[in-house]
Protein backbone atom coordinates (compact mmCIF):
# COMPACT_ATOMS: atom_id res chain seq x y z
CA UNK A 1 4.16 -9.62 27.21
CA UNK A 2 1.94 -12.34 27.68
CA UNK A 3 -0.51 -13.80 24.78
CA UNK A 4 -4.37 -13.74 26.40
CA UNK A 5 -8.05 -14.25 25.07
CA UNK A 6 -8.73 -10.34 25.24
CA UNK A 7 -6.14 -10.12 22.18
CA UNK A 8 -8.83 -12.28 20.07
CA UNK A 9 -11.87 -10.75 18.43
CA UNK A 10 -14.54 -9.59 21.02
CA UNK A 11 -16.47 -12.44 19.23
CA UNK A 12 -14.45 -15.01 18.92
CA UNK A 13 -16.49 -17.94 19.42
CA UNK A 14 -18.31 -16.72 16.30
CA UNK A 15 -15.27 -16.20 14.33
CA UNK A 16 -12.59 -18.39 11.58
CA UNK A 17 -8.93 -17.14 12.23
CA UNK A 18 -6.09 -17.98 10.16
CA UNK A 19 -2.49 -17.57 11.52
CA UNK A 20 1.05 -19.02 11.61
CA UNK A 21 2.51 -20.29 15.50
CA UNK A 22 6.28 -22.12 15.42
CA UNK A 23 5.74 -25.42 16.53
CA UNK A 24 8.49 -27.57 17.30
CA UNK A 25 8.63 -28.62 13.82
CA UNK A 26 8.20 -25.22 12.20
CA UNK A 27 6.40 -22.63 10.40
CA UNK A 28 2.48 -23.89 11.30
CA UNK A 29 -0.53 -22.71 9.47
CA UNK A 30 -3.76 -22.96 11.73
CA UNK A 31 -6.93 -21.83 12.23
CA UNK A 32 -8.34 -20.98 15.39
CA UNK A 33 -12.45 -21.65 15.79
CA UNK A 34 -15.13 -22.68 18.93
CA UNK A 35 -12.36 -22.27 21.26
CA UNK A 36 -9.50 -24.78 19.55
CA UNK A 37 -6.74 -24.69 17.83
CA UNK A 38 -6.33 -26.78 14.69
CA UNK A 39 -3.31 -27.80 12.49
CA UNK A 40 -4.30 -27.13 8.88
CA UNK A 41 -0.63 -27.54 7.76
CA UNK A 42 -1.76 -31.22 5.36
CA UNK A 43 -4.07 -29.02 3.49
CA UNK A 44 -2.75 -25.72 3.55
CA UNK A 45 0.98 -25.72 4.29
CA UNK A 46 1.03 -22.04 3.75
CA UNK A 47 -1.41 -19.28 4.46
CA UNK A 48 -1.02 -18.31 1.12
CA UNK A 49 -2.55 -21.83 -0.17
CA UNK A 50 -5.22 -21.50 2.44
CA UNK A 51 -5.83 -17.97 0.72
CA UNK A 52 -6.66 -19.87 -2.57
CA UNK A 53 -9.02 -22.07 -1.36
CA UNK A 54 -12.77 -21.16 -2.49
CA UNK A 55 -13.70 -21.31 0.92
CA UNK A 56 -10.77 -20.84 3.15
CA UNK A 57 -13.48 -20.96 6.21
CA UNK A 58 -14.44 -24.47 5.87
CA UNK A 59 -11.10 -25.96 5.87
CA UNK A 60 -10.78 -28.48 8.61
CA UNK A 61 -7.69 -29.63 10.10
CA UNK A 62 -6.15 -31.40 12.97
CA UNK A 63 -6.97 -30.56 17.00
CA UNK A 64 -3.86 -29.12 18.43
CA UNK A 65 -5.10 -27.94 21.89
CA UNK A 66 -7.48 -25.75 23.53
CA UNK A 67 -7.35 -21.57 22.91
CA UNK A 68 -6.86 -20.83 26.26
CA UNK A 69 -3.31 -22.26 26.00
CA UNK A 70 -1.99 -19.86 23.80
CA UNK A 71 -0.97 -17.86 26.80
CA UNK A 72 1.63 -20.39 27.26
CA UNK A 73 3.50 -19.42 24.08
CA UNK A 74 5.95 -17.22 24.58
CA UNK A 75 5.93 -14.20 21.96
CA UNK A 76 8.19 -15.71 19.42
CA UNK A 77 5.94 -18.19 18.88
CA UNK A 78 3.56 -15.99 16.87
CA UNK A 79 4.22 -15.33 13.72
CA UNK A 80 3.23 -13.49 11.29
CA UNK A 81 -0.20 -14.48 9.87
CA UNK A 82 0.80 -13.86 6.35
CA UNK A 83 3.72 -15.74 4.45
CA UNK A 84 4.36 -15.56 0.88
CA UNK A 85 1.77 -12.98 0.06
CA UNK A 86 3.63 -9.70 -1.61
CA UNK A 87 3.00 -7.23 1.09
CA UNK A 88 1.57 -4.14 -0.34
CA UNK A 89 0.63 -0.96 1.46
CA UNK A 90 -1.93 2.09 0.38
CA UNK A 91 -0.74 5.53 1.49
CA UNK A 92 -2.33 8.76 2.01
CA UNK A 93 -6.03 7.62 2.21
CA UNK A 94 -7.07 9.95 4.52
CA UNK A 95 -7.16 13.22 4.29
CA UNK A 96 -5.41 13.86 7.79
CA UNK A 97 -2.58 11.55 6.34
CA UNK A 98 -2.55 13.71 3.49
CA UNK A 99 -2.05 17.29 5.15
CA UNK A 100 0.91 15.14 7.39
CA UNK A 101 2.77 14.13 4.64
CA UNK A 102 2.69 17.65 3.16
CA UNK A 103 4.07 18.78 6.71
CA UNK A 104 6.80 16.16 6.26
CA UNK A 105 7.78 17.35 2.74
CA UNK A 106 7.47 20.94 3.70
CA UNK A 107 9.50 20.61 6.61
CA UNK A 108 12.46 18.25 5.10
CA UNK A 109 12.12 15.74 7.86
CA UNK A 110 12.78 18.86 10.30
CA UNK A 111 9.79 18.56 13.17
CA UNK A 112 10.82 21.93 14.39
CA UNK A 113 8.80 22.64 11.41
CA UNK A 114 5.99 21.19 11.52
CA UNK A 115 4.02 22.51 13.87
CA UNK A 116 3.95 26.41 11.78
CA UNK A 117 2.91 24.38 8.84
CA UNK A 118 0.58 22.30 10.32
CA UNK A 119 -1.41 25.44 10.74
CA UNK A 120 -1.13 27.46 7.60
CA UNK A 121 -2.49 23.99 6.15
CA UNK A 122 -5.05 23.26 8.36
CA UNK A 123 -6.22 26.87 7.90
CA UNK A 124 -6.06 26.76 3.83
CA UNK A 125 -7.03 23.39 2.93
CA UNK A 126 -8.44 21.53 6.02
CA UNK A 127 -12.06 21.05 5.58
CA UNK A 128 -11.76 21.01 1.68
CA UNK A 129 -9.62 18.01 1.58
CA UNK A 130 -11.94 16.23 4.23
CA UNK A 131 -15.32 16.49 1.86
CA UNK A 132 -13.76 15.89 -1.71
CA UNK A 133 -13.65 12.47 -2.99
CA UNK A 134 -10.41 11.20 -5.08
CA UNK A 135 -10.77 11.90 -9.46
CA UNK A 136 -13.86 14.18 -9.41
CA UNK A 137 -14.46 17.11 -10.66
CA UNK A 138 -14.58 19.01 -7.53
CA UNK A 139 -11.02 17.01 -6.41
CA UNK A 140 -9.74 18.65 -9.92
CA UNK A 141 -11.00 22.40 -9.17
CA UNK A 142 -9.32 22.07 -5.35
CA UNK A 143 -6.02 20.71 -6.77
CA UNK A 144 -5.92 23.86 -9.18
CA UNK A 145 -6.52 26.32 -6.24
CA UNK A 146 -3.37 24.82 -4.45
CA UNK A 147 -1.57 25.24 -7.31
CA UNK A 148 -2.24 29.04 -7.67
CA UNK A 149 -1.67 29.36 -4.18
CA UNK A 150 1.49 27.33 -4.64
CA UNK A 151 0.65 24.88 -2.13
CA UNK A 152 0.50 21.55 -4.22
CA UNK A 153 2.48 18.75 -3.18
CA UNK A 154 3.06 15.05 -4.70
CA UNK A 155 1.40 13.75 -1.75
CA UNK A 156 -2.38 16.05 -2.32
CA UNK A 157 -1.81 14.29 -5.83
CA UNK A 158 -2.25 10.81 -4.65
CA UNK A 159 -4.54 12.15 -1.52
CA UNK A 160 -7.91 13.64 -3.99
CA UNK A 161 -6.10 12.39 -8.05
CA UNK A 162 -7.71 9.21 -9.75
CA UNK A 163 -4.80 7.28 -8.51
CA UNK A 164 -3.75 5.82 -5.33
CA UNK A 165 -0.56 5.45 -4.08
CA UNK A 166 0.64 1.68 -3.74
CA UNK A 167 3.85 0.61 -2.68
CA UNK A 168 5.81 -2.58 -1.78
CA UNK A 169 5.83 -2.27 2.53
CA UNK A 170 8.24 -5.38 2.85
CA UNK A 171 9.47 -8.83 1.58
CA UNK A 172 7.31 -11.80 1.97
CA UNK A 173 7.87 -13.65 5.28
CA UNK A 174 9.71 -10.38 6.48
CA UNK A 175 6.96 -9.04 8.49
CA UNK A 176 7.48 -9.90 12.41
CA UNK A 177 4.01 -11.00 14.20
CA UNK A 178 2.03 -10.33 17.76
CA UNK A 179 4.47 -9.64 20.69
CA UNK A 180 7.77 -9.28 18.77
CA UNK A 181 9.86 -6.23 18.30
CA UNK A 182 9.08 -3.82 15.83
CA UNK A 183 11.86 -1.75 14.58
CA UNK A 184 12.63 1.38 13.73
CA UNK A 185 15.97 2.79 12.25
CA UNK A 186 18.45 3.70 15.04
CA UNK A 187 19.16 7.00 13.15
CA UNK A 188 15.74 7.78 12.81
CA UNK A 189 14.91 11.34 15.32
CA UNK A 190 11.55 11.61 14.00
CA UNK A 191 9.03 8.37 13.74
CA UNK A 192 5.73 6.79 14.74
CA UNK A 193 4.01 3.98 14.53
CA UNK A 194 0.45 3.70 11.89
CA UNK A 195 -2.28 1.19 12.70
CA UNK A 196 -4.04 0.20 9.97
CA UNK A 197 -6.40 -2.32 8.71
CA UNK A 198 -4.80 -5.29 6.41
CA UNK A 199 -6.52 -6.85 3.91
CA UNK A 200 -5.25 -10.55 2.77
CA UNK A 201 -5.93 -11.24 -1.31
CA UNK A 202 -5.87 -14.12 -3.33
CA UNK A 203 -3.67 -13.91 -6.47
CA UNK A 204 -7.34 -14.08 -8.66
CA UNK A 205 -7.89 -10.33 -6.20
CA UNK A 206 -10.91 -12.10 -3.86
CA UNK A 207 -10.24 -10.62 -0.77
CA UNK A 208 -10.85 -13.34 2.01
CA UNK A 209 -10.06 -11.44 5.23
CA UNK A 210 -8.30 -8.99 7.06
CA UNK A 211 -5.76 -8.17 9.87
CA UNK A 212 -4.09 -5.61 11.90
CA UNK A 213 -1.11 -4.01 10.91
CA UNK A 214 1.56 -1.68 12.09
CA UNK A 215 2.60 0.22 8.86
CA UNK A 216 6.16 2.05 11.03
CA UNK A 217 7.11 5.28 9.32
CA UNK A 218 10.09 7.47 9.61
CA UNK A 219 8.74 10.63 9.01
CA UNK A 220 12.95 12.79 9.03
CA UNK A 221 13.54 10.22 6.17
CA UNK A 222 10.91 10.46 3.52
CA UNK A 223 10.38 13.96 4.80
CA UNK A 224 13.54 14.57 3.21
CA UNK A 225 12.78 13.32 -0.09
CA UNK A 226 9.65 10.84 -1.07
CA UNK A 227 12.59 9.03 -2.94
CA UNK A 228 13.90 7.87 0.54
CA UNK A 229 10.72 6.05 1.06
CA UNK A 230 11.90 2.31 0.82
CA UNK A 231 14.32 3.58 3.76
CA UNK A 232 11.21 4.85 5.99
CA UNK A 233 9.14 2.11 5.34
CA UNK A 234 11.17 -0.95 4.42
CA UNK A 235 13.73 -1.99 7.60
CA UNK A 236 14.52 -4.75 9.63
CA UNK A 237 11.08 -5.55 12.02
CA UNK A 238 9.17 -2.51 10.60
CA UNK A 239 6.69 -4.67 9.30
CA UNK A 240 4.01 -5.82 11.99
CA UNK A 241 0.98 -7.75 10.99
CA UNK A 242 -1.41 -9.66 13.39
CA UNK A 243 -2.42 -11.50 15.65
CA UNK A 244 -4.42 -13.73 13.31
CA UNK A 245 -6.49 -13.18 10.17
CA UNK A 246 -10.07 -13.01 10.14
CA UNK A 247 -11.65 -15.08 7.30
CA UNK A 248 -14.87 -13.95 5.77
CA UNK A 249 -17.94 -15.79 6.35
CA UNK A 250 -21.85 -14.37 6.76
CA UNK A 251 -20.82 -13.16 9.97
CA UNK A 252 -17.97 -10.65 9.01
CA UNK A 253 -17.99 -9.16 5.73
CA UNK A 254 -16.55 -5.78 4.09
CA UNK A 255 -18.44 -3.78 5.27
CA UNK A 256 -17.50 -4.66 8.82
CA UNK A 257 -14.09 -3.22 7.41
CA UNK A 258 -15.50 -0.16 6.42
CA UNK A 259 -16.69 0.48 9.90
CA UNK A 260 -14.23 -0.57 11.63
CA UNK A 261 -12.52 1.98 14.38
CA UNK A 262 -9.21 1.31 14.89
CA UNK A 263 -7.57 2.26 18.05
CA UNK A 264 -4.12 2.87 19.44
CA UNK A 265 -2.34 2.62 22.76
CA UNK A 266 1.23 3.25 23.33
CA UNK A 267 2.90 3.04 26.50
CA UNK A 268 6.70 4.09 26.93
CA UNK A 269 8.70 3.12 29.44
CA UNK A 270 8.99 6.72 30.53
CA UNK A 271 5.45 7.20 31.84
CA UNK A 272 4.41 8.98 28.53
CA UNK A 273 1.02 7.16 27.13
CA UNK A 274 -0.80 8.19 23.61
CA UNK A 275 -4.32 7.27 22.67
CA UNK A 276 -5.56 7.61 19.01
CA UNK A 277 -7.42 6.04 16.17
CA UNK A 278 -8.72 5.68 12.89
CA UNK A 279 -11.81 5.55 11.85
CA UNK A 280 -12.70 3.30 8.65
CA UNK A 281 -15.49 5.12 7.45
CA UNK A 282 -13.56 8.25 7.09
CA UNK A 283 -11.37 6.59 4.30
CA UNK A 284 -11.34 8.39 1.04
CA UNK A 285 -10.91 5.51 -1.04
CA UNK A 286 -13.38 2.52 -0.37
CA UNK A 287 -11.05 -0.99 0.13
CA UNK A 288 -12.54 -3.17 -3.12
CA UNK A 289 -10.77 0.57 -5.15
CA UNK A 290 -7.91 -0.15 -3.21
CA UNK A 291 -7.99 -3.96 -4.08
CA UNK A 292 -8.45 -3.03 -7.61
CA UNK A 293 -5.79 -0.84 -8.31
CA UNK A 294 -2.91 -3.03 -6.59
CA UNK A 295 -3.94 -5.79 -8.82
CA UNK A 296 -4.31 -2.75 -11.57
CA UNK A 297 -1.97 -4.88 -14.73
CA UNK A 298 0.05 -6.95 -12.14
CA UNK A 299 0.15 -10.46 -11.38
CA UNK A 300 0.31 -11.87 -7.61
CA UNK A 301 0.74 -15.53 -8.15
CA UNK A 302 0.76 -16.03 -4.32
CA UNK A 303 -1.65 -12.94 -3.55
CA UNK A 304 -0.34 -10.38 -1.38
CA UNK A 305 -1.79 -8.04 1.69
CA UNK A 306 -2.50 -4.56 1.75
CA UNK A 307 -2.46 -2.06 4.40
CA UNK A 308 -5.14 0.20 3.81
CA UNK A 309 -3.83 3.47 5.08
CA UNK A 310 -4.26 5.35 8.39
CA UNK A 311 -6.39 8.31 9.91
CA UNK A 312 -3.77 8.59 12.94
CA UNK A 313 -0.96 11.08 12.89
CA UNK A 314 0.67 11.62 16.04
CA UNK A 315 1.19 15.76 16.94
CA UNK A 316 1.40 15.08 20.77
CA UNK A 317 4.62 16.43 22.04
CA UNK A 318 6.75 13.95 23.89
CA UNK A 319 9.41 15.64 25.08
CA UNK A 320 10.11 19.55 24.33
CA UNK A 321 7.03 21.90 22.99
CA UNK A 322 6.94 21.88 18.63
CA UNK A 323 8.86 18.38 18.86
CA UNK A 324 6.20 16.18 18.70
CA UNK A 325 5.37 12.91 18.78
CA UNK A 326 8.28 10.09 18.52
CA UNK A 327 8.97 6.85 19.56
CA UNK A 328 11.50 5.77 22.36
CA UNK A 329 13.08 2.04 23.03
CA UNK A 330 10.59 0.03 24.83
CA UNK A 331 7.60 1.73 23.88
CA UNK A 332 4.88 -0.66 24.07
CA UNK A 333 2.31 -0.62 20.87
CA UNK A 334 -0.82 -1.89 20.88
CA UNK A 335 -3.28 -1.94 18.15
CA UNK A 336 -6.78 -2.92 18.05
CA UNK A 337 -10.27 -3.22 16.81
CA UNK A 338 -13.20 -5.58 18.80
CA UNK A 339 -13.47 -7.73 15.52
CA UNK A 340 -9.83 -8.34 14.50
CA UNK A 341 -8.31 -8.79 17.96
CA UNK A 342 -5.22 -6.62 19.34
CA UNK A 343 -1.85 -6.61 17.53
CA UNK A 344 0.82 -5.71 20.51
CA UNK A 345 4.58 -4.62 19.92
CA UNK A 346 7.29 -3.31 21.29
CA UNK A 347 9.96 -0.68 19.95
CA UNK A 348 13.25 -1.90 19.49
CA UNK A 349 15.97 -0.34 16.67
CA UNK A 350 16.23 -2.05 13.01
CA UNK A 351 19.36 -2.95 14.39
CA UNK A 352 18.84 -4.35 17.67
CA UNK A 353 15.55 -6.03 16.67
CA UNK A 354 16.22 -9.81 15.91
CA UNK A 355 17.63 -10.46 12.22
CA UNK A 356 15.50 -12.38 9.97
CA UNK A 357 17.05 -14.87 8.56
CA UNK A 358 13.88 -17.22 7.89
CA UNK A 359 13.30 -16.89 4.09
CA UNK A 360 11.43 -18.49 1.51
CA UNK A 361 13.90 -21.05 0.54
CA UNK A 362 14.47 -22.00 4.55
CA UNK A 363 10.61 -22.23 4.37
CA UNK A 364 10.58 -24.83 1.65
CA UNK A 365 13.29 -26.72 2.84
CA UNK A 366 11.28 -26.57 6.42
CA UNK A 367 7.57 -28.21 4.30
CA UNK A 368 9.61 -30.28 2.16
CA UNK A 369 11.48 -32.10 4.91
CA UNK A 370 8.10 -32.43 6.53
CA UNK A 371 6.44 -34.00 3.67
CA UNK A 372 3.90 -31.16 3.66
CA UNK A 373 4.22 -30.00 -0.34
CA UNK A 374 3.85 -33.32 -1.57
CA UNK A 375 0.23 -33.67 -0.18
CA UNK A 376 -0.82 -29.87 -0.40
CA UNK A 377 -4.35 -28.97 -1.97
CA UNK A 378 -4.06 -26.56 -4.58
């Protein structure tokens, strides 16, 4: 997998993007803008300082070398563009996402399942849970229907109730970046991958830009029990976030977020290829409500990220009919949108993925020993 200009933003001569590359010295924040590459690491030795900056956009920093020779890197060379942010996801904020969680908890993590009550949902609750927005009135009169027909679920309660559901996806610096392995549990029978948007938040909860992410989900394990969901979500390399991030300026904003269409491509080894996407304005809970209920009575000191939720949910079969969709060693994943760039992976096991061992206090030690804390901004 080789690193080329068609993985930046369609626009990328117009754009500000933030991002991490190992250098031979280390961990490097940079930002990439009019076709360079510059070394911000003086003034922003993480992308978490650069994050706190009133104007992360204007930073200016030190001429590494030209865009273009990126494609020499090889893919361990990119990491993630996010370091000691908290990284936060959003789940079930579309309604498709919704009815395919209920599958999962129906079903106990069996996909023989899944396909029977895929349709008795569809059939009962489809449209209704595409038109009604989250804490109204009408959300309240559709989640006491499903009640009488005794098809409420924890997952319709975060999907149309007043509150989202937020959880912790990973550790900080635990998410892998473009081109590595992403991993998913070598016991896992039943998985897929979720392409989502990623929005990157100061600890005062200003959001200054946004990313791609690969939110991996085991859908046997929380199928089981929502309980089990650290164990679907949080594993070695299931965290993917990248390439770069995408600062705001006047020429991307929001609302280019909110209609953004996200596609995916995946592309096993064994011929089998998968298209889908997700389309932003089909969200049921606009990103600043998101925003606002992560930071909700909690304190970020180093901001975090947060995954914004997904309209894809794979039903393809793979292999045998009423299997459905699920991932295979090798599978390439790409995921992409024209003004964030493409984030590409490929599907290794938690196990076999490489072991990260690179935490925070090898990250200080790394900045210290460069004499880059001493003459951060702040």
């Amino acid at each position: 997998m080789q690193f080329t200009a068609a993985m930046l933003p369609d626009d990328a001569a117009h754009a500000t993007l933030a991002g991490r590359l190992l250098l031979d010295d280390g961990p490097t924040s940079v930002l990439i803008r009019e076709g360079a590459v510059e070394d911000i690491s003086r003034i922003a030795p993480t992308i978490a300082d650069l994050m706190e900056m009133t104007n992360p956009a204007s930073v200016s920093g030190e001429r590494l070398f030209g865009v273009d020779e990126l494609a020499l890197f090889p893919r361990e060379r990119f990491l993630a563009p996010v370091d000691l942010q908290a990284v936060k996801a959003a789940g079930v904020t579309f309604a498709i996402s919704a009815i395919e969680r209920v599958i999962e908890e129906r079903a106990r993590g069996d996909f023989t399942r899944a396909a029977e009550i895929r349709d008795k949902l569809e059939q009962r609750i489809g449209g209704a849970i595409r038109s009604v927005v989250p804490g109204t009135e009408p959300a309240e009169r559709l989640k006491e229907a499903l009640i009488d027909d005794g098809l409420w679920s924890q997952y319709l309660e975060v999907a149309i109730g007043p509150d989202a559901e937020i959880f912790t996806k990973t550790a900080p610096l635990a998410s892998v970046g473009w081109g590595a392995d992403v991993g998913v549990r070598s016991d896992s029978s039943w998985n897929n991958p979720e392409p989502e948007v990623v929005l990157v938040v100061s600890s005062e909860g200003k959001i200054r830009g946004a990313t791609l992410g690969n939110d991996v989900n085991l859908r046997d394990f929380e199928g089981r029990s929502a309980l089990l969901l650290s164990k679907a979500k949080d594993n070695n390399a299931s965290c993917a976030i990248g390439p770069f991030v995408r600062l705001f300026d006047d020429g991307f904003t929001l609302d280019d977020i909110r209609s953004a269409v996200v596609e995916l491509q995946i592309a096993g080894a064994d011929g089998f290829r998968l298209t889908g996407r997700s389309l932003m304005n089909e969200i049921s809970r606009d990103p600043v409500d998101l925003v606002s209920q992560t930071v909700s009575e909690h304190h970020y000191p180093d901001g975090f990220v947060l995954f914004l939720g997904t309209l894809f949910a794979p039903t393809e079969d793979r292999d045998e009919p009423g299997r459905g969709f699920t991932h295979k060693i090798g599978d390439e994943v790409r995921i992409s949108t024209p003004r964030l760039g493409t984030l590409a992976n490929v599907v290794s096991t938690s196990r076999d993925a490489p072991a990260w061992k690179f935490g925070t206090r090898a990250l200080m030690r790394n900045l210290s020993a460069r004499g880059l804390l001493e003459g951060a901004r702040t």
